[in-house]
Protein backbone atom coordinates (compact mmCIF):
# COMPACT_ATOMS: atom_id res chain seq x y z
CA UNK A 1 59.22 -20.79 39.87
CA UNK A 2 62.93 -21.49 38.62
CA UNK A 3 65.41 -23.32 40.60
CA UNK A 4 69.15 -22.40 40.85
CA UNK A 5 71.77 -24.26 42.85
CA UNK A 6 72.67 -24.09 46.10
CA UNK A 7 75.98 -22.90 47.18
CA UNK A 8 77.60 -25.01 50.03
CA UNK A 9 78.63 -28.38 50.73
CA UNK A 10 75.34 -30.09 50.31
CA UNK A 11 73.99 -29.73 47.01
CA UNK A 12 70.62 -28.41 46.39
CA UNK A 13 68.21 -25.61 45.02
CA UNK A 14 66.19 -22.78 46.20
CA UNK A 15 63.51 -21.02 44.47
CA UNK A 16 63.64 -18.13 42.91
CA UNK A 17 60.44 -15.42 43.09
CA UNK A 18 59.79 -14.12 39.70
CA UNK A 19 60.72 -10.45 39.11
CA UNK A 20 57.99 -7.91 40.47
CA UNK A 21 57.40 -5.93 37.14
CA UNK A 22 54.52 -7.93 36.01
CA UNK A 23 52.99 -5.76 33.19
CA UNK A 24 49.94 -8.89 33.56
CA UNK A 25 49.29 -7.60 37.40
CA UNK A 26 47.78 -4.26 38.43
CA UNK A 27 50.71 -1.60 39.80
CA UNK A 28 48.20 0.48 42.10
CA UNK A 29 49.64 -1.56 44.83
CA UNK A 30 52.99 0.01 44.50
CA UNK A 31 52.18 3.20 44.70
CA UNK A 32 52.16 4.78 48.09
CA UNK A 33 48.93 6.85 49.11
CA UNK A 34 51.35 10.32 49.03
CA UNK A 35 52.43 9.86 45.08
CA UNK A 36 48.87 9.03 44.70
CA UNK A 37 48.02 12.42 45.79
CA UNK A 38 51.32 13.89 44.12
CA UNK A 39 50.09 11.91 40.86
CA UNK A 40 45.93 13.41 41.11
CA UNK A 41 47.69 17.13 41.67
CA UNK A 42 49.79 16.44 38.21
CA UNK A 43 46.75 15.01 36.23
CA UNK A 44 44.44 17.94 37.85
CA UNK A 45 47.09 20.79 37.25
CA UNK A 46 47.70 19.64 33.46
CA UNK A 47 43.76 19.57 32.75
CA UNK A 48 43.76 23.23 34.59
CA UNK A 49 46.53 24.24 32.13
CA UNK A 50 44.61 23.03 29.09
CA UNK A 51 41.52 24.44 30.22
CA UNK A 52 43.03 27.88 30.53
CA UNK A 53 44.32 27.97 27.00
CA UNK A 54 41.21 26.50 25.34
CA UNK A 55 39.60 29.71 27.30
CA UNK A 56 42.45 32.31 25.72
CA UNK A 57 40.93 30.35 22.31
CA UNK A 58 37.19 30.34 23.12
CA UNK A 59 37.42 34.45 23.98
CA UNK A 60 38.75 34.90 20.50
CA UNK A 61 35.49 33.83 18.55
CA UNK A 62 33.62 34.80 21.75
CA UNK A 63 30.80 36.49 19.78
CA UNK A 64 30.24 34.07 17.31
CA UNK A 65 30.07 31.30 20.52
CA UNK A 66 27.20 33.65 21.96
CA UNK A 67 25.46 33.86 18.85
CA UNK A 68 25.44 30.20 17.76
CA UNK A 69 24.44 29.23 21.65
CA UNK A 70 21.60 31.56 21.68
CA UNK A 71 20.63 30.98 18.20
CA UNK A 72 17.83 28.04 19.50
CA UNK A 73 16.12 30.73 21.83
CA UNK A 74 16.03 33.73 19.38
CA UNK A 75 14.23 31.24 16.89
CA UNK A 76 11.44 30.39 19.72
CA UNK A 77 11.17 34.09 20.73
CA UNK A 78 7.51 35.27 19.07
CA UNK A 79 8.17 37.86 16.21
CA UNK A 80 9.51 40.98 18.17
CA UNK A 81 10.91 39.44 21.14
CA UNK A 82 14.22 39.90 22.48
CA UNK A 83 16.42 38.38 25.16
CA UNK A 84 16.41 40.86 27.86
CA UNK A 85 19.11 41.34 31.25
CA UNK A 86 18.32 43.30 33.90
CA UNK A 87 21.25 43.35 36.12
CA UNK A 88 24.71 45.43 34.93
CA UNK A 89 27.13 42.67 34.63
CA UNK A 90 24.49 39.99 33.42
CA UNK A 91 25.88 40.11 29.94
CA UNK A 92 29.36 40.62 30.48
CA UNK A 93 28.95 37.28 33.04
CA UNK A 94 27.18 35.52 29.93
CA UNK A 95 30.43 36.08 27.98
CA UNK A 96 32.55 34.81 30.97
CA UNK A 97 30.77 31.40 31.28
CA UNK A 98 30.41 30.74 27.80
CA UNK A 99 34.64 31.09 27.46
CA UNK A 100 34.93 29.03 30.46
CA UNK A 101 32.57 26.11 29.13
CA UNK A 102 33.74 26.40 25.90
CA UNK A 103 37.68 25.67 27.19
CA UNK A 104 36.49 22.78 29.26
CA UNK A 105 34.72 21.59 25.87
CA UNK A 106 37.87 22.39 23.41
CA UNK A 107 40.22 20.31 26.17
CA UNK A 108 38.11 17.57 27.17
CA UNK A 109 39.92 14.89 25.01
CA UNK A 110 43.08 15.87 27.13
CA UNK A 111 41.32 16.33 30.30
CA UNK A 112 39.84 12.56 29.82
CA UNK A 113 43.50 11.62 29.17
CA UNK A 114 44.84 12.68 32.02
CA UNK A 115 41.62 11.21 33.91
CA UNK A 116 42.69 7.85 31.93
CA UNK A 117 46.20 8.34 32.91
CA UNK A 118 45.54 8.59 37.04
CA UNK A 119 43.06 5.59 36.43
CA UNK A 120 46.02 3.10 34.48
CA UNK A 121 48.25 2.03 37.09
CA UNK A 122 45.55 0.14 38.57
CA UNK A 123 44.54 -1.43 35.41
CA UNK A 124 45.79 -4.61 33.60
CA UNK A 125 48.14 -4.24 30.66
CA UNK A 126 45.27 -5.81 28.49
CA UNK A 127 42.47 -3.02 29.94
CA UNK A 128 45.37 -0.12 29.34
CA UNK A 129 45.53 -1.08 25.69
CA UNK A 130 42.08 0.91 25.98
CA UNK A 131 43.18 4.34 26.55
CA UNK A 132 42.55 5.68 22.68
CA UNK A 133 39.19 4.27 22.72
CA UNK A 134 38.05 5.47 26.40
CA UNK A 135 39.05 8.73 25.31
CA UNK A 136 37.75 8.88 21.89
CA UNK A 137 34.36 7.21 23.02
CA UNK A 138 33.81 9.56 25.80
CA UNK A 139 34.86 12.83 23.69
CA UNK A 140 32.30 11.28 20.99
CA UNK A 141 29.47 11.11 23.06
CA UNK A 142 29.57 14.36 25.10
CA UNK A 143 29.77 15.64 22.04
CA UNK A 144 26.65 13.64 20.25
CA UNK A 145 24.90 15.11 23.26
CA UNK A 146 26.11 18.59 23.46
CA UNK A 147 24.99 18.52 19.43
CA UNK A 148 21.23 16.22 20.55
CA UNK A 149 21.08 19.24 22.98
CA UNK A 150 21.21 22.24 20.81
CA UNK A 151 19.39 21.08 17.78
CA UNK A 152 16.62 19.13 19.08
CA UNK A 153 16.11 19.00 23.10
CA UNK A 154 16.60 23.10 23.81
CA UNK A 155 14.92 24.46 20.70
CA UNK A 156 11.80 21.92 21.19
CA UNK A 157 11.93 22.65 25.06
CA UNK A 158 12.18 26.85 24.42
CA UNK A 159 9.47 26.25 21.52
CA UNK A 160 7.05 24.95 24.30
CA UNK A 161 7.21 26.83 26.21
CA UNK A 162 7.19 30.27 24.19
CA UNK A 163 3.82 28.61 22.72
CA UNK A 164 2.15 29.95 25.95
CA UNK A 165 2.83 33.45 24.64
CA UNK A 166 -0.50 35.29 24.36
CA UNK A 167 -1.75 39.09 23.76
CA UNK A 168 -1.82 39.13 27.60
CA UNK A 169 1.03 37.01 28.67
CA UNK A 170 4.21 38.00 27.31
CA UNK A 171 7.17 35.58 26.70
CA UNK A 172 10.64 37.82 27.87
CA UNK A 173 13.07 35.24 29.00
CA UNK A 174 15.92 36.71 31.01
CA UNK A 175 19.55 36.21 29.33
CA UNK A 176 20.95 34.86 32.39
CA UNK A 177 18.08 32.09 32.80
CA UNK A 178 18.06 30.98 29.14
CA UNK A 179 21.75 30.28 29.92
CA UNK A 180 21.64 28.36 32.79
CA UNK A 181 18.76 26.04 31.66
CA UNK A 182 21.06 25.71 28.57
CA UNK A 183 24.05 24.48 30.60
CA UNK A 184 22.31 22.36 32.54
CA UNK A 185 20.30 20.67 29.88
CA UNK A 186 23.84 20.37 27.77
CA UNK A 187 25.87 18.58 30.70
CA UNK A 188 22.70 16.35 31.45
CA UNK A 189 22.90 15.42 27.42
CA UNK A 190 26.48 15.00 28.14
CA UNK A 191 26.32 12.38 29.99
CA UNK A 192 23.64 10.35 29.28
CA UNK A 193 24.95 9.99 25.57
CA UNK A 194 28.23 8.42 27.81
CA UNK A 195 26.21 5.06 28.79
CA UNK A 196 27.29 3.39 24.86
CA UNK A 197 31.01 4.49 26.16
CA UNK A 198 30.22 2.96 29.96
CA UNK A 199 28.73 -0.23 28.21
CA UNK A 200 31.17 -0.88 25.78
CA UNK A 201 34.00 -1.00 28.63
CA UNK A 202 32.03 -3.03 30.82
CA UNK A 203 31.28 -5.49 28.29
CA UNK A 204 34.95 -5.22 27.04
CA UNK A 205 36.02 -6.28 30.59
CA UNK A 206 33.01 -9.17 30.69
CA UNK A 207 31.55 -7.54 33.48
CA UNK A 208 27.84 -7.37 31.66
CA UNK A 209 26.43 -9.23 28.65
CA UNK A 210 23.39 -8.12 25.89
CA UNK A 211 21.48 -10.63 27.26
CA UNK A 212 21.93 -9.13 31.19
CA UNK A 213 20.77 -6.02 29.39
CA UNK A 214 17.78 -7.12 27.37
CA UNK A 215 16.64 -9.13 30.88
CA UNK A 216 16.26 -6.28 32.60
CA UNK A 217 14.75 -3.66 30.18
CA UNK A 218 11.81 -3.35 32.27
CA UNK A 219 13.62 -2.27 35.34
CA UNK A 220 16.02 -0.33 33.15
CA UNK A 221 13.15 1.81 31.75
CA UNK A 222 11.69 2.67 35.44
CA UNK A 223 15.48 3.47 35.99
CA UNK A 224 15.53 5.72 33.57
CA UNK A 225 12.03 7.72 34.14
CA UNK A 226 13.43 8.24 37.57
CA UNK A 227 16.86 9.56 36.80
CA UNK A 228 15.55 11.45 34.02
CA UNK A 229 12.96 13.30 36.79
CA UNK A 230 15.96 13.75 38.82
CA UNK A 231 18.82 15.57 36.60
CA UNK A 232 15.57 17.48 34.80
CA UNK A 233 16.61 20.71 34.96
CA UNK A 234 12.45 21.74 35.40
CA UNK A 235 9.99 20.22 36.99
CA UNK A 236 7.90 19.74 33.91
CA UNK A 237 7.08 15.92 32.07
CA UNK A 238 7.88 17.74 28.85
CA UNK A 239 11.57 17.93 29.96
CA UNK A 240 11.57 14.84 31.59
CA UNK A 241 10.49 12.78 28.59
CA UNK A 242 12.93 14.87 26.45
CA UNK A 243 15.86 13.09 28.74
CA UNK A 244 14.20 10.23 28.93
CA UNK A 245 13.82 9.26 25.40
CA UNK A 246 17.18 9.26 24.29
CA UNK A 247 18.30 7.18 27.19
CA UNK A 248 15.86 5.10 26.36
CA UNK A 249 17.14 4.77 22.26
CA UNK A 250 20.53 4.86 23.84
CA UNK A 251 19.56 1.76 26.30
CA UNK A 252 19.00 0.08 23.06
CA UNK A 253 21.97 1.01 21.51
CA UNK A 254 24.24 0.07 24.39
CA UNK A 255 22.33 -3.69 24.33
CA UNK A 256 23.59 -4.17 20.69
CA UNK A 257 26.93 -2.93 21.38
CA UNK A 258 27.26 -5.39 24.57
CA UNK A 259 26.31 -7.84 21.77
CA UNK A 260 29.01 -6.92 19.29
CA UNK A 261 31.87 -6.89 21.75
CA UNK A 262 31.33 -8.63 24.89
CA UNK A 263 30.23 -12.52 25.54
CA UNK A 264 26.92 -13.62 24.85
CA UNK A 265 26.73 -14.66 28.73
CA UNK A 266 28.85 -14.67 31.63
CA UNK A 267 30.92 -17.93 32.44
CA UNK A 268 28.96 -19.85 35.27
CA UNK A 269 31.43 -20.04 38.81
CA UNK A 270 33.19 -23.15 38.94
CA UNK A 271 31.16 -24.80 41.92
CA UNK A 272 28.04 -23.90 39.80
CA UNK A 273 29.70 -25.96 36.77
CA UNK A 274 30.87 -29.36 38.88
């Protein structure tokens, strides 16, 4: 704390308090609750902006969209199969959704920007140095799972089940079904493939170590089983061990990662040490 003379007849200093803009100290605390709300409408009108024009973009290839998303079922369909809808505006919905999804998929580097940008005042100067990779690792692993999902979880999910097809059962999935079991299955994928991005933050910030991890494997697995019966979209163990098993690889993963960048262990409290 600097000193500066006193002004008067007796001679003497007072101290000084250092200037408020700390860029080392969070600035969350200067912000009043209203421009936090005036700051969440920006963020959330900007990502509803992007959105909209990534739909204007996803209508224009709209049919190639539907044919590379359904592309998975048509290959599990038995040999003369189609996709069948039985309600008028089934198909014309279809189209809707899949322009929708796909302009929250084209803008969700931006929209995790803007999340990044609500999310910085409260953050250190050294933890908003981070923004480029929060973003990038995020966008990278929705999109490893959105990828995981088409080419290996749905088509080995649709192939199952289409392998009950017999000369008296047969297999005529509705459009709108196929579709939704898609979705659901690609934003499950979505974000489990985020838990390398969640790890490497936390260990950035020392908040967990590789060893933490590796010590509780065994409780991470029954985790895992449980959360994997929960955001199933079926009620099947095929499904369930189809979201389990990447998490499971990806547990891994996140345990080397946690080893690469963050300590070994965390420092021991200082009563613990004297």
């Amino acid at each position: 704390m600097a000193l500066v003379p006193f002004p008067g007849p007796q001679s003497g200093a007072y101290p000084v308090p250092p200037p408020e803009d700390d860029d080392d100290s969070p600035a969350i605390g200067k912000m009043s609750f209203l421009e936090h709300l005036d700051e969440l409408r920006k963020r959330i009108v900007n990502s509803a902006i992007a959105i909209g024009v990534c739909v204007v973009v996803g209508f224009a290839f709209i049919n190639r969209i539907v044919d590379f998303i359904l592309a998975p079922t048509r290959k599990a369909l038995p040999a003369g199969v189609k996709l069948i809808y039985t309600e008028p505006g089934e198909a014309f919905s279809l189209y809707v959704q899949i322009a929708l999804i796909m302009g929250v998929v084209l803008a969700a580097p931006f929209i995790m920007y803007q999340v990044w940008k609500f999310i910085a005042p409260g953050l250190y100067s050294n933890e908003k140095r981070m923004a480029v990779p929060f973003v990038l690792f995020t966008t990278i692993g929705f999109v490893l799972g959105a990828a995981f999902n088409h080419y290996i979880a749905f088509p080995f999910m649709m192939a199952f089940f289409a392998s009950f097809n017999t000369p008296d059962l047969a297999f005529m999935p509705k459009l709108d079904e196929v579709f939704g079991l898609y979705t659901k299955m690609l934003l499950g994928m979505g974000i489990v493939f985020q838990m390398p991005a969640v790890v490497f933050f936390l260990a950035k910030m020392k908040m967990i170590t590789a060893r933490f991890l590796l010590a509780n494997f065994k409780y991470a697995f029954l985790i895992i089983f449980i959360a994997a019966a929960v955001i199933t979209p079926t009620g099947d163990m095929m499904t369930q061990t189809i979201f389990a098993a990447p998490m499971v690889a990806l547990y891994i993963l996140s345990i080397v990662i946690a080893w690469v960048v963050g300590p070994k262990r965390l420092r021991a409290p200082a009563d613990e040490i004297s």
